[in-house]
PDB file of N, CA and C in Angstrom:
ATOM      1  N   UNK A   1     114.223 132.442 112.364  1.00  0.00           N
ATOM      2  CA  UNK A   1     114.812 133.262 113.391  1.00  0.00           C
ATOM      3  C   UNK A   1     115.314 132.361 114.506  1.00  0.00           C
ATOM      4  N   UNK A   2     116.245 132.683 115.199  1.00  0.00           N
ATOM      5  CA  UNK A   2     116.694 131.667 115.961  1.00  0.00           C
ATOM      6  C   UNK A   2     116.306 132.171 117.563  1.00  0.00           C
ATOM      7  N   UNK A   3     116.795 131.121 118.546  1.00  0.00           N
ATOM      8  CA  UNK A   3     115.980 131.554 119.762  1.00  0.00           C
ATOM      9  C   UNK A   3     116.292 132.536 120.343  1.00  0.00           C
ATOM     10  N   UNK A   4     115.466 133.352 121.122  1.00  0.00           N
ATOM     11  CA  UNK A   4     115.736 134.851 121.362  1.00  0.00           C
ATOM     12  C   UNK A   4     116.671 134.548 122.935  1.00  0.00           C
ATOM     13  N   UNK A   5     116.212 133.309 123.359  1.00  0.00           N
ATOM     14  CA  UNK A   5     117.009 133.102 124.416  1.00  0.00           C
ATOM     15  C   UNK A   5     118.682 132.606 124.152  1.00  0.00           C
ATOM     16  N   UNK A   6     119.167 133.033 123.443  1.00  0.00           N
ATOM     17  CA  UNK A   6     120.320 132.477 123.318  1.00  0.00           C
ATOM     18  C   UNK A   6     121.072 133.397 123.833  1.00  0.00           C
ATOM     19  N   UNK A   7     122.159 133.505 124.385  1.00  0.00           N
ATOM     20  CA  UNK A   7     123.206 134.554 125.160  1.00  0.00           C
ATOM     21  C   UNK A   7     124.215 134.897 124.283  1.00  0.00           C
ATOM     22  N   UNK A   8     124.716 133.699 123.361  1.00  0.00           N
ATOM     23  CA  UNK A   8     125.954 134.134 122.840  1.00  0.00           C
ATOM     24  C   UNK A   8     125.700 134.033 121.365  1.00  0.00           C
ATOM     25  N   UNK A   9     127.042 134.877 120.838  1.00  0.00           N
ATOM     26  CA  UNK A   9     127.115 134.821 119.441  1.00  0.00           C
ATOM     27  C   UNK A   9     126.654 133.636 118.989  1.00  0.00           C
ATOM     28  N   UNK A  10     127.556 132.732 119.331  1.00  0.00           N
ATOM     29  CA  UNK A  10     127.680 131.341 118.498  1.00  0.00           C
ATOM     30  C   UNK A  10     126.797 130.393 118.868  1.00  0.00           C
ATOM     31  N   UNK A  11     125.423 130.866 119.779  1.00  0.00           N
ATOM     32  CA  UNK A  11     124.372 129.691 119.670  1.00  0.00           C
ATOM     33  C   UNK A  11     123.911 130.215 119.580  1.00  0.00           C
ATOM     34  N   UNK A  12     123.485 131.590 118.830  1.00  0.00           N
ATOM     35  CA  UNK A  12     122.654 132.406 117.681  1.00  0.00           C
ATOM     36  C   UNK A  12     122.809 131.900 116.491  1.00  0.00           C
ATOM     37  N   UNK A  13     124.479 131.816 116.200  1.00  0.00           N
ATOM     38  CA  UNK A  13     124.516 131.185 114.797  1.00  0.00           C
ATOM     39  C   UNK A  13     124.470 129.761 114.735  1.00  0.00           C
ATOM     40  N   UNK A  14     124.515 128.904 115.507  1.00  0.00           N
ATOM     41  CA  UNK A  14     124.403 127.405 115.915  1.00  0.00           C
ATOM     42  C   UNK A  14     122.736 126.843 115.805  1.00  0.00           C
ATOM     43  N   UNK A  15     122.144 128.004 116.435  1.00  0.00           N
ATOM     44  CA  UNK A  15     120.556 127.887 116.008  1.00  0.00           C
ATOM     45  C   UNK A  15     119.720 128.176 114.954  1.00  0.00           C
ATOM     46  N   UNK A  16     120.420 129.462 114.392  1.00  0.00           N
ATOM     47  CA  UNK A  16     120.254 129.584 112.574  1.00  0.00           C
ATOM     48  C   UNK A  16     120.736 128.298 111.927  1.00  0.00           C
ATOM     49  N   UNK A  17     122.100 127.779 111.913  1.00  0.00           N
ATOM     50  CA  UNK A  17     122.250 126.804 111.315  1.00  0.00           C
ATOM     51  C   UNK A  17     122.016 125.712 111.339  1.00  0.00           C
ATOM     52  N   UNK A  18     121.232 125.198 112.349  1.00  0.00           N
ATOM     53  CA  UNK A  18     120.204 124.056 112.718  1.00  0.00           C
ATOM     54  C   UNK A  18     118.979 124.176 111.999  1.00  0.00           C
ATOM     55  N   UNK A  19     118.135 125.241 112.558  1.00  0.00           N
ATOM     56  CA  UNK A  19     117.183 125.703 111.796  1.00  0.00           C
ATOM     57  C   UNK A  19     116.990 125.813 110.906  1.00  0.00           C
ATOM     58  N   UNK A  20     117.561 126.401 109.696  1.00  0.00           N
ATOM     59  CA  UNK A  20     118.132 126.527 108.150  1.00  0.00           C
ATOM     60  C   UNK A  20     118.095 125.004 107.817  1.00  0.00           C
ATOM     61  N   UNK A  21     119.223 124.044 108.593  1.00  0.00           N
ATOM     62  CA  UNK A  21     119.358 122.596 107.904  1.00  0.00           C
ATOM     63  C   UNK A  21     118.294 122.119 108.413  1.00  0.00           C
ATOM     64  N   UNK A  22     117.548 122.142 109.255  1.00  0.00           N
ATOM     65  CA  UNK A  22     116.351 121.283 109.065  1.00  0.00           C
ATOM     66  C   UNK A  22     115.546 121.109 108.142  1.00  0.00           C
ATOM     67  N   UNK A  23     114.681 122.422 107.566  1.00  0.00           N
ATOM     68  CA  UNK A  23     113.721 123.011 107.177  1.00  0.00           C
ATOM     69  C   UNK A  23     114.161 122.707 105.803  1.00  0.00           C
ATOM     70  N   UNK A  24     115.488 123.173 105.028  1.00  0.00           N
ATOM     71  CA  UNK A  24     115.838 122.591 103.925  1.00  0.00           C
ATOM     72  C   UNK A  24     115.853 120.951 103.643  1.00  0.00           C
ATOM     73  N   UNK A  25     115.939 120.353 104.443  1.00  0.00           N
ATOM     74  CA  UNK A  25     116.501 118.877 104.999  1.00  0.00           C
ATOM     75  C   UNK A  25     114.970 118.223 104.583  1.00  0.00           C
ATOM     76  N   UNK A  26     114.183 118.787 105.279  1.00  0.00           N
ATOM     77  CA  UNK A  26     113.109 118.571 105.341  1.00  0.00           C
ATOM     78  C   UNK A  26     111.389 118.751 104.489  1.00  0.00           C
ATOM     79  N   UNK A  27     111.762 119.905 104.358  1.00  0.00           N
ATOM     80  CA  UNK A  27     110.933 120.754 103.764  1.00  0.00           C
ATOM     81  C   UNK A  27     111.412 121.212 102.231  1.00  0.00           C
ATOM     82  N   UNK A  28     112.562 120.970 102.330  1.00  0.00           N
ATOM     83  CA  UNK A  28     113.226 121.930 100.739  1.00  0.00           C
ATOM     84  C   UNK A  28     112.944 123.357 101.041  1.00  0.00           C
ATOM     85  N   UNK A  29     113.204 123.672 102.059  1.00  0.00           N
ATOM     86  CA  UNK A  29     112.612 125.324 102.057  1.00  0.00           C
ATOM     87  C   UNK A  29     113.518 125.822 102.804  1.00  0.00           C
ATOM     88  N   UNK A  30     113.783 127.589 102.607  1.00  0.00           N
ATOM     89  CA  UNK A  30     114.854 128.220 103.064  1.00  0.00           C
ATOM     90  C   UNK A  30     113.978 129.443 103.651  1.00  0.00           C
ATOM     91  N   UNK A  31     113.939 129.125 104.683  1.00  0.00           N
ATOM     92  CA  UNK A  31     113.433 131.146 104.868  1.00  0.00           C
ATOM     93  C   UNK A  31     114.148 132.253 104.634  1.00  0.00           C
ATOM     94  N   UNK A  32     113.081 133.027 103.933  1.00  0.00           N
ATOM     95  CA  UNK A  32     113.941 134.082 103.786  1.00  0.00           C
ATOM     96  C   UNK A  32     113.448 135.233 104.756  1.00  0.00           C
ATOM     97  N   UNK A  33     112.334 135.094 105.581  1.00  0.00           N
ATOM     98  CA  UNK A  33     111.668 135.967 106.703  1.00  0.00           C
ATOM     99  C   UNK A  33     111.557 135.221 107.931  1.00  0.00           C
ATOM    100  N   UNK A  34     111.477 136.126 109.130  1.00  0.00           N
ATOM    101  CA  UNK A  34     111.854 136.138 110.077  1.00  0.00           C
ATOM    102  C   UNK A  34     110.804 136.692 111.014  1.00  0.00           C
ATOM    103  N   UNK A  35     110.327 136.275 112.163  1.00  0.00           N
ATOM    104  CA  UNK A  35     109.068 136.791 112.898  1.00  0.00           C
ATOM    105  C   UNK A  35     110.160 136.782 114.465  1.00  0.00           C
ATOM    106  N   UNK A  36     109.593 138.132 115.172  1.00  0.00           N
ATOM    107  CA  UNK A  36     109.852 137.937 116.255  1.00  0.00           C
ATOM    108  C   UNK A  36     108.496 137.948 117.346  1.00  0.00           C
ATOM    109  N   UNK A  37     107.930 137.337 118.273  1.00  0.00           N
ATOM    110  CA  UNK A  37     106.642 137.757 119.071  1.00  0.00           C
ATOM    111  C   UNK A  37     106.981 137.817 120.392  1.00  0.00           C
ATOM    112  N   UNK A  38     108.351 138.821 120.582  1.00  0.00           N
ATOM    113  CA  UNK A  38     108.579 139.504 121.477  1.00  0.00           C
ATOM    114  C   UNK A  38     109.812 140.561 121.930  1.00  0.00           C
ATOM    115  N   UNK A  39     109.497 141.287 122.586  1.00  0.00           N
ATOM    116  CA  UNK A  39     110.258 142.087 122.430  1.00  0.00           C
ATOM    117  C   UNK A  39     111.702 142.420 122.346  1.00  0.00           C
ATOM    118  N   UNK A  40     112.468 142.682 121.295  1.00  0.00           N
ATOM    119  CA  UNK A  40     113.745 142.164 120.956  1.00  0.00           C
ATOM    120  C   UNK A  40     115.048 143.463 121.218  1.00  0.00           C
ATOM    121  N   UNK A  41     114.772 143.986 122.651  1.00  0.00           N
ATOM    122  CA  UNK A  41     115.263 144.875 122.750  1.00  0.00           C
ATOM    123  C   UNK A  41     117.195 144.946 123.680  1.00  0.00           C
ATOM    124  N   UNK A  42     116.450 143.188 123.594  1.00  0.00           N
ATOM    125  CA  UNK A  42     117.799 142.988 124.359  1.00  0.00           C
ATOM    126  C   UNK A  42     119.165 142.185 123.062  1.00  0.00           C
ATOM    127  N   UNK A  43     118.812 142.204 122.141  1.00  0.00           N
ATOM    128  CA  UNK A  43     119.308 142.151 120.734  1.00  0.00           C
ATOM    129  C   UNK A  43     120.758 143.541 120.527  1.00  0.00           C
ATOM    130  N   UNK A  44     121.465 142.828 120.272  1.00  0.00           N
ATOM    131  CA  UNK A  44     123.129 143.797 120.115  1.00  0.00           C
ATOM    132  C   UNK A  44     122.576 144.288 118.460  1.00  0.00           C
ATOM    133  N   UNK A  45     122.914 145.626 117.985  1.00  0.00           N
ATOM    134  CA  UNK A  45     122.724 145.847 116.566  1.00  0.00           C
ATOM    135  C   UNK A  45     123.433 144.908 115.405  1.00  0.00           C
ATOM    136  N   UNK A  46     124.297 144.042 115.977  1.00  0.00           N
ATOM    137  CA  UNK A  46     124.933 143.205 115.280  1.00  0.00           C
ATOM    138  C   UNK A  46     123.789 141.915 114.383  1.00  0.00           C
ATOM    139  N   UNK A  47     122.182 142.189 114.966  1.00  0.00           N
ATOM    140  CA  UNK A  47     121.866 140.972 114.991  1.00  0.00           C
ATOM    141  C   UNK A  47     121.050 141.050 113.651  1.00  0.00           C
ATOM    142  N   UNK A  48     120.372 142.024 113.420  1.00  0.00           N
ATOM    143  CA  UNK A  48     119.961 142.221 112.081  1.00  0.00           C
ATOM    144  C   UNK A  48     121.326 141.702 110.521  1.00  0.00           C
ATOM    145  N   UNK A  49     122.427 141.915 110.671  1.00  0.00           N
ATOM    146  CA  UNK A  49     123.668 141.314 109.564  1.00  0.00           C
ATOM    147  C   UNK A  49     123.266 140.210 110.331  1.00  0.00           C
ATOM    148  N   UNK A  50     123.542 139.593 110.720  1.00  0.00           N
ATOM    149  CA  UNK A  50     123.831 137.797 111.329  1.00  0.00           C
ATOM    150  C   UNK A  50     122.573 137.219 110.764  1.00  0.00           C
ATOM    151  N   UNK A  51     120.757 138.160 110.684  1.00  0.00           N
ATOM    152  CA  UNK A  51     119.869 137.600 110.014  1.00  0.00           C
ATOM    153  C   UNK A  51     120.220 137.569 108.706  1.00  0.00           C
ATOM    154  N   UNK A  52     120.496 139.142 108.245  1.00  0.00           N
ATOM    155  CA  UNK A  52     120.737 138.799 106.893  1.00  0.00           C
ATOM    156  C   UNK A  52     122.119 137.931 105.871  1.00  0.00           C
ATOM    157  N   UNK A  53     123.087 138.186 106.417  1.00  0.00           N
ATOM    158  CA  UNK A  53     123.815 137.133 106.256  1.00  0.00           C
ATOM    159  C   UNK A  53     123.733 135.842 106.145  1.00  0.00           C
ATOM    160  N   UNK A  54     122.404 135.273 106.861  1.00  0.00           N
ATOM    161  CA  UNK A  54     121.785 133.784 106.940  1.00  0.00           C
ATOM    162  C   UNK A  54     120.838 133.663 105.778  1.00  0.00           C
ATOM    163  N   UNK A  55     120.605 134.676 105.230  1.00  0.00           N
ATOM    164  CA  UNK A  55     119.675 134.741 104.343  1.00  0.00           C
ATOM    165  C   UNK A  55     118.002 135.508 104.359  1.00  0.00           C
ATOM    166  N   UNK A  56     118.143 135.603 105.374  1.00  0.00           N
ATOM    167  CA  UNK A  56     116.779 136.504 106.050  1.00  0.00           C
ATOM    168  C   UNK A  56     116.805 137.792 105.240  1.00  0.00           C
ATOM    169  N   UNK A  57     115.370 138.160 104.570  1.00  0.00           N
ATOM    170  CA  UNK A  57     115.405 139.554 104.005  1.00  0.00           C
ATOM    171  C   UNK A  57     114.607 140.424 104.880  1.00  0.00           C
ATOM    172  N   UNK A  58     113.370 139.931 105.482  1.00  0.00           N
ATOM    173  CA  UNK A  58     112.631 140.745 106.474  1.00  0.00           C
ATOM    174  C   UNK A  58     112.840 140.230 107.675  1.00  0.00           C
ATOM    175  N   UNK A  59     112.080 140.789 108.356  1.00  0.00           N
ATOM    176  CA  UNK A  59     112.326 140.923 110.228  1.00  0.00           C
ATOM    177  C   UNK A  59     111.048 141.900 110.626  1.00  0.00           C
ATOM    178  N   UNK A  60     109.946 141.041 111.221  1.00  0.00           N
ATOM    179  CA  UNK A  60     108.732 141.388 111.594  1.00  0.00           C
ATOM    180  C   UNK A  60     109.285 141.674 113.179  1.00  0.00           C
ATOM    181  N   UNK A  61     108.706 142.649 113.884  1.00  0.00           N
ATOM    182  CA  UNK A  61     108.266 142.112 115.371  1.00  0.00           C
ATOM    183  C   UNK A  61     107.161 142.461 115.715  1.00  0.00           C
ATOM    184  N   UNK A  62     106.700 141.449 116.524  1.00  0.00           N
ATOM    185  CA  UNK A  62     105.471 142.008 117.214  1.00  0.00           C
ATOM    186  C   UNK A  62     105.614 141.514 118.743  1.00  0.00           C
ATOM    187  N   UNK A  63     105.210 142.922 119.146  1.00  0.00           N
ATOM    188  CA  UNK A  63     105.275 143.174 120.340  1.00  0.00           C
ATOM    189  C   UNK A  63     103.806 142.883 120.925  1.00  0.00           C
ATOM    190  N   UNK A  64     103.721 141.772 121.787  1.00  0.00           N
ATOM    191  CA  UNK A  64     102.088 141.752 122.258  1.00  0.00           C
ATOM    192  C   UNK A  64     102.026 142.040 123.776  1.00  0.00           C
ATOM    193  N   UNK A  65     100.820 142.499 123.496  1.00  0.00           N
ATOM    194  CA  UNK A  65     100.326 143.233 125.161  1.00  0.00           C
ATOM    195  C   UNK A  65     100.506 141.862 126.118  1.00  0.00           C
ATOM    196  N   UNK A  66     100.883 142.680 127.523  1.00  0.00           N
ATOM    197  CA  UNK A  66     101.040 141.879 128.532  1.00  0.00           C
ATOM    198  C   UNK A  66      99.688 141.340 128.734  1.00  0.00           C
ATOM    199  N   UNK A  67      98.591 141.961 128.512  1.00  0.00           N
ATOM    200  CA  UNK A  67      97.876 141.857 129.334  1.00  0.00           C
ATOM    201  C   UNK A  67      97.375 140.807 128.212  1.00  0.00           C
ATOM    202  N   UNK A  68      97.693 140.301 127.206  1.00  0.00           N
ATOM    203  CA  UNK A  68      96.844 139.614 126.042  1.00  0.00           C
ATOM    204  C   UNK A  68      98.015 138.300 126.620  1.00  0.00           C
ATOM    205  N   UNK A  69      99.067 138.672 126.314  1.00  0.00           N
ATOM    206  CA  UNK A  69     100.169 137.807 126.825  1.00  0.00           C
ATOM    207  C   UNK A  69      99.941 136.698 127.781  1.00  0.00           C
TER     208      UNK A  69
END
């Protein structure tokens, strides 16, 4: 998953595609899941295709208490 702080399209997809080439690069491994551990409400509906398009099949979130936070 790429960083939730990113503002724009293209360092959403700039951070998937970093991420992706590392991990393959590195690891030989491709994720195909996705964790979020926070609240992803500021996310355009566009962003779920842009995961899966990258290859992502799931998309967890977890939302944790402030007060655990």
């Amino acid at each position: 998953m790429s960083d939730e702080a990113c503002p724009m399209y293209q360092d959403l997809l700039l951070n998937l595609q970093k991420g992706h080439k590392f991990l393959q690069e590195n690891f030989g491994y491709t994720p195909r899941v996705a964790l979020s551990v926070s609240d992803v409400s500021g996310h355009s509906s566009t962003y779920p295709r842009l995961l899966a398009d990258s290859g992502i099949e799931s998309l967890y979130i977890l939302n944790v208490n402030d007060e655990i936070r």
